[in-house]
Protein backbone atom coordinates (compact mmCIF):
# COMPACT_ATOMS: atom_id res chain seq x y z
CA UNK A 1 125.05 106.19 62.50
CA UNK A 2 123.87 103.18 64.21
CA UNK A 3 120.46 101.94 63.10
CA UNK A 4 120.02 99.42 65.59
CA UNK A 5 120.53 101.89 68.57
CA UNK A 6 118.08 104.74 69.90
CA UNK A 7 120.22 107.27 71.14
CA UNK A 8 118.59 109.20 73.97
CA UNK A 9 120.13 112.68 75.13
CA UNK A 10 119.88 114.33 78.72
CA UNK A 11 117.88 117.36 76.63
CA UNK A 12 115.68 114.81 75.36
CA UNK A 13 115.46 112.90 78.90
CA UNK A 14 114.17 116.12 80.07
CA UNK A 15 111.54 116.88 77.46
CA UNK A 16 110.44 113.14 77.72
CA UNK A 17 110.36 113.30 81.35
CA UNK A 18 108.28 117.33 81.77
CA UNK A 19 105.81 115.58 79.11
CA UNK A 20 105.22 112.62 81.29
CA UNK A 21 104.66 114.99 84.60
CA UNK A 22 102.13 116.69 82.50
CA UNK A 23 99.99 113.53 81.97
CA UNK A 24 100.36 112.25 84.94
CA UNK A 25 98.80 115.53 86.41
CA UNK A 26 95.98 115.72 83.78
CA UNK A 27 94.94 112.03 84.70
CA UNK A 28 94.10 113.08 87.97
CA UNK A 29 96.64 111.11 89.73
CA UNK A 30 98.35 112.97 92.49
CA UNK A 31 101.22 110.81 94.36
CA UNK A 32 102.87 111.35 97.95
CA UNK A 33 105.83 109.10 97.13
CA UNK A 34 108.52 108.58 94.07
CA UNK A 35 109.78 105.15 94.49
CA UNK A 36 112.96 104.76 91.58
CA UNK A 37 114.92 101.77 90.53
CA UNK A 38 118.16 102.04 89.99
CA UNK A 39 119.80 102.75 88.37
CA UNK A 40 118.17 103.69 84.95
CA UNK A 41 115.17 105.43 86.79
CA UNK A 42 117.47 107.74 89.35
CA UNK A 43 117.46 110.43 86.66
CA UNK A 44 114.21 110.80 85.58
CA UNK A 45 112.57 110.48 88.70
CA UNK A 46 115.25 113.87 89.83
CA UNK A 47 113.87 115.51 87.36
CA UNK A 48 110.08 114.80 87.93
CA UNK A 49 110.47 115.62 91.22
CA UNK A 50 111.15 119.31 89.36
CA UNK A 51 107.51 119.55 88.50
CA UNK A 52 105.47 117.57 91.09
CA UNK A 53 108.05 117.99 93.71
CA UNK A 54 107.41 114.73 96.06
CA UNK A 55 110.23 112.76 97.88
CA UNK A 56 111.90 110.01 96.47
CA UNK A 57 113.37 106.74 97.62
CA UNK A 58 115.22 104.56 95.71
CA UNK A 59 115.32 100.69 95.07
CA UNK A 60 117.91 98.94 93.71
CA UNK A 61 117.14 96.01 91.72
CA UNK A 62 119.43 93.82 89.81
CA UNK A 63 117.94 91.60 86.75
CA UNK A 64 121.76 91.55 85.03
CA UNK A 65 124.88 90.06 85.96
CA UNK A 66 128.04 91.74 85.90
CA UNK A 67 128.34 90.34 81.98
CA UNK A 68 125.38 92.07 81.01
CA UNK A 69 123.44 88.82 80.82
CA UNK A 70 120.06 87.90 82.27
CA UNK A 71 119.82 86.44 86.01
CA UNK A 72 117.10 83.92 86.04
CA UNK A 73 114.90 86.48 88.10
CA UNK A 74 115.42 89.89 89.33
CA UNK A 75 116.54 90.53 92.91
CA UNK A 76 116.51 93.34 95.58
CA UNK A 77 120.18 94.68 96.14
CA UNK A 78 119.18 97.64 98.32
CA UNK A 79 115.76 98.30 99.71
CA UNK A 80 113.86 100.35 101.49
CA UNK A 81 112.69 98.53 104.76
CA UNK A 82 113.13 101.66 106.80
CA UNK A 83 110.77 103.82 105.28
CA UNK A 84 107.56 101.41 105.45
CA UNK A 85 105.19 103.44 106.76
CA UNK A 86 106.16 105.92 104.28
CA UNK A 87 104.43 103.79 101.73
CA UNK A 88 101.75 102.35 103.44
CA UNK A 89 98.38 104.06 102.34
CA UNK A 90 100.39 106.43 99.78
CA UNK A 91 99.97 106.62 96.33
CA UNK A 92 103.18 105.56 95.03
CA UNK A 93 104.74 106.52 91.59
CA UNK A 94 107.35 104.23 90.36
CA UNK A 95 109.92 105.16 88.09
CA UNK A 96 112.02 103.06 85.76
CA UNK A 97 114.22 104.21 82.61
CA UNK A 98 112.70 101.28 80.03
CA UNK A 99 110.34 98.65 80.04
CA UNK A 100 111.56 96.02 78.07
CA UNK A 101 111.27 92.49 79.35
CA UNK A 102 109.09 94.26 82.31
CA UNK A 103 110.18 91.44 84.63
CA UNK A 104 112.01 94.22 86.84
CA UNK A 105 109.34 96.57 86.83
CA UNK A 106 106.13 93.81 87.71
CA UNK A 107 108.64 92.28 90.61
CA UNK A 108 109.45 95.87 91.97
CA UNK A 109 105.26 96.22 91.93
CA UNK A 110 104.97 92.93 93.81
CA UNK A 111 107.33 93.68 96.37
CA UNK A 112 105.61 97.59 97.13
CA UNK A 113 102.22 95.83 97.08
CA UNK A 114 103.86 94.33 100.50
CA UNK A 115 103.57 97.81 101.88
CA UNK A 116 100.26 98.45 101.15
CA UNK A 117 100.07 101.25 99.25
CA UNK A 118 96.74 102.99 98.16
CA UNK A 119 97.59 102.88 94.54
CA UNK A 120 100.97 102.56 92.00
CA UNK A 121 101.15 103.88 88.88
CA UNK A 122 104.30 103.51 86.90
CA UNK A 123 106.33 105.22 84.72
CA UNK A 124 109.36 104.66 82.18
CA UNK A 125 110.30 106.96 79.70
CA UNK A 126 110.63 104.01 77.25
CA UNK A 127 107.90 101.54 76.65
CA UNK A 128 109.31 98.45 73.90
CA UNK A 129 106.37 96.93 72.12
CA UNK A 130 107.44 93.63 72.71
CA UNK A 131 105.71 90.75 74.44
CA UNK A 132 106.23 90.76 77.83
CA UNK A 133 107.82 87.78 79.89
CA UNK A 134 105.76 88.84 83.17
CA UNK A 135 102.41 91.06 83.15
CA UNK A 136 101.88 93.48 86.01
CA UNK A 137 99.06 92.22 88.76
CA UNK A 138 95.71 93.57 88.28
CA UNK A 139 96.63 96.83 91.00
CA UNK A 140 97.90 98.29 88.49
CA UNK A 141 95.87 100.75 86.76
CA UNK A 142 98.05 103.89 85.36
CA UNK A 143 100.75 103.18 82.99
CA UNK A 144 102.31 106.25 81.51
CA UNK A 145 105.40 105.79 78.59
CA UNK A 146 106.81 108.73 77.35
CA UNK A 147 107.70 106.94 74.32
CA UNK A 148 106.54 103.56 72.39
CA UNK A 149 110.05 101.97 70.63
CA UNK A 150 110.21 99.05 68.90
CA UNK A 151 112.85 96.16 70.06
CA UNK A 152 115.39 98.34 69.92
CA UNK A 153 118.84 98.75 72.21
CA UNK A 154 118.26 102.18 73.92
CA UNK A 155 121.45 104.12 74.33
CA UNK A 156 120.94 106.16 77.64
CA UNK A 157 123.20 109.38 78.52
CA UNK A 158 124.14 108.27 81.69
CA UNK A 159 125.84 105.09 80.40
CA UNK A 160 127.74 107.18 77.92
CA UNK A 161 132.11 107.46 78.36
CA UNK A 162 131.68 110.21 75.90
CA UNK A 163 128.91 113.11 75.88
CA UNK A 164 129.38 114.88 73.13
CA UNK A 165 129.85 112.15 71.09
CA UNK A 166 126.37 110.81 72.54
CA UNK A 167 124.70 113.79 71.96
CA UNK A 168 126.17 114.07 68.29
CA UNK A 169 124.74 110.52 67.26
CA UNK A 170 121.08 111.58 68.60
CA UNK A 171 120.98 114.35 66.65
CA UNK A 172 122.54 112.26 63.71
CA UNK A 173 119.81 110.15 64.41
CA UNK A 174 117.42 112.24 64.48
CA UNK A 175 118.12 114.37 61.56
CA UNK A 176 118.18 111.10 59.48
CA UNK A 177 114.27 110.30 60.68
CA UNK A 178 113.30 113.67 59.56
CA UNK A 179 114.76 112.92 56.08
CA UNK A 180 112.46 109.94 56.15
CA UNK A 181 109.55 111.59 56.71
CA UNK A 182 109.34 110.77 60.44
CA UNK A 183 109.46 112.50 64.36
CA UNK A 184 110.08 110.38 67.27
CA UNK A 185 109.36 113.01 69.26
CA UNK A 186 107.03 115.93 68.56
């Protein structure tokens, strides 16, 4: 098993994402709008929409080359221009798969602010407790993580060639945790 890898199944997407939708509604936030980047955040925000049932539009934003290495900012690659009004005076919630470096996340939130929104709160299913290279601006006030990692490479189901095989090294990993005494997810 790979100990410098989280493995992360669809089940446990699901379980992540239904506990998220849960806090969400028990802090009292409500939103009109899903707003999800792609391509990491496609999935969960599909599956939120399960349990608060709101429309979705989707963002593309590109912070990686085609080599997998860092672009010196993020950029827009698809947009959603046409549905302005859509966000203006909404409460938007904006969905991303991880926030590691958060500089995809904060420049997403800068370009929505442009719209005007009442309020965005945003949500990853993956939170790395890491130093940040960007901060969000002070409109943010709701941050919800379904779970706190450490600097670790997440392995996501949907960039898996082989399932199974995915789903057989979470529960690898998972049963090796338990032998140590710990739960990543309870």
């Amino acid at each position: 098993m790979d100990t410098d890898k989280l493995y992360v199944s669809y089940n446990t997407v699901h379980k992540l994402v239904k506990g998220l939708s849960e806090q969400l509604l028990a802090s009292g936030y409500d939103p009109e709008v899903i707003v999800a980047i792609g391509s990491g955040g496609f999935i969960p925000a599909r599956i939120i929409k399960t349990f608060i049932n709101r429309p979705i539009y989707a963002v593309g934003i590109s912070y990686y080359g085609i080599d997998k290495t860092h672009k010196d900012h993020p950029t827009k690659i698809q947009w959603i221009d046409e549905v302005q009004s859509q966000l203006r005076g909404k409460k938007v919630l904006l969905i991303d798969e991880v926030d590691d470096t958060r500089a995809t996340l904060a420049y997403c939130v800068g370009e929505l602010l442009k719209y005007e929104p009442a309020e965005i709160a945003v949500l990853v299913l993956h939170n790395k407790l890491k130093e940040k290279d960007v901060q969000f601006p002070i409109e943010i006030k709701r941050y919800f993580a379904g779970l706190e990692t450490g600097n670790i490479w997440i392995k996501y189901p949907w960039d898996a060639i082989d399932i199974e095989e995915h789903t057989r090294l979470e529960e690898e990993m998972l049963e090796s945790l338990r032998k140590q005494g710990k739960e990543l997810y309870k």
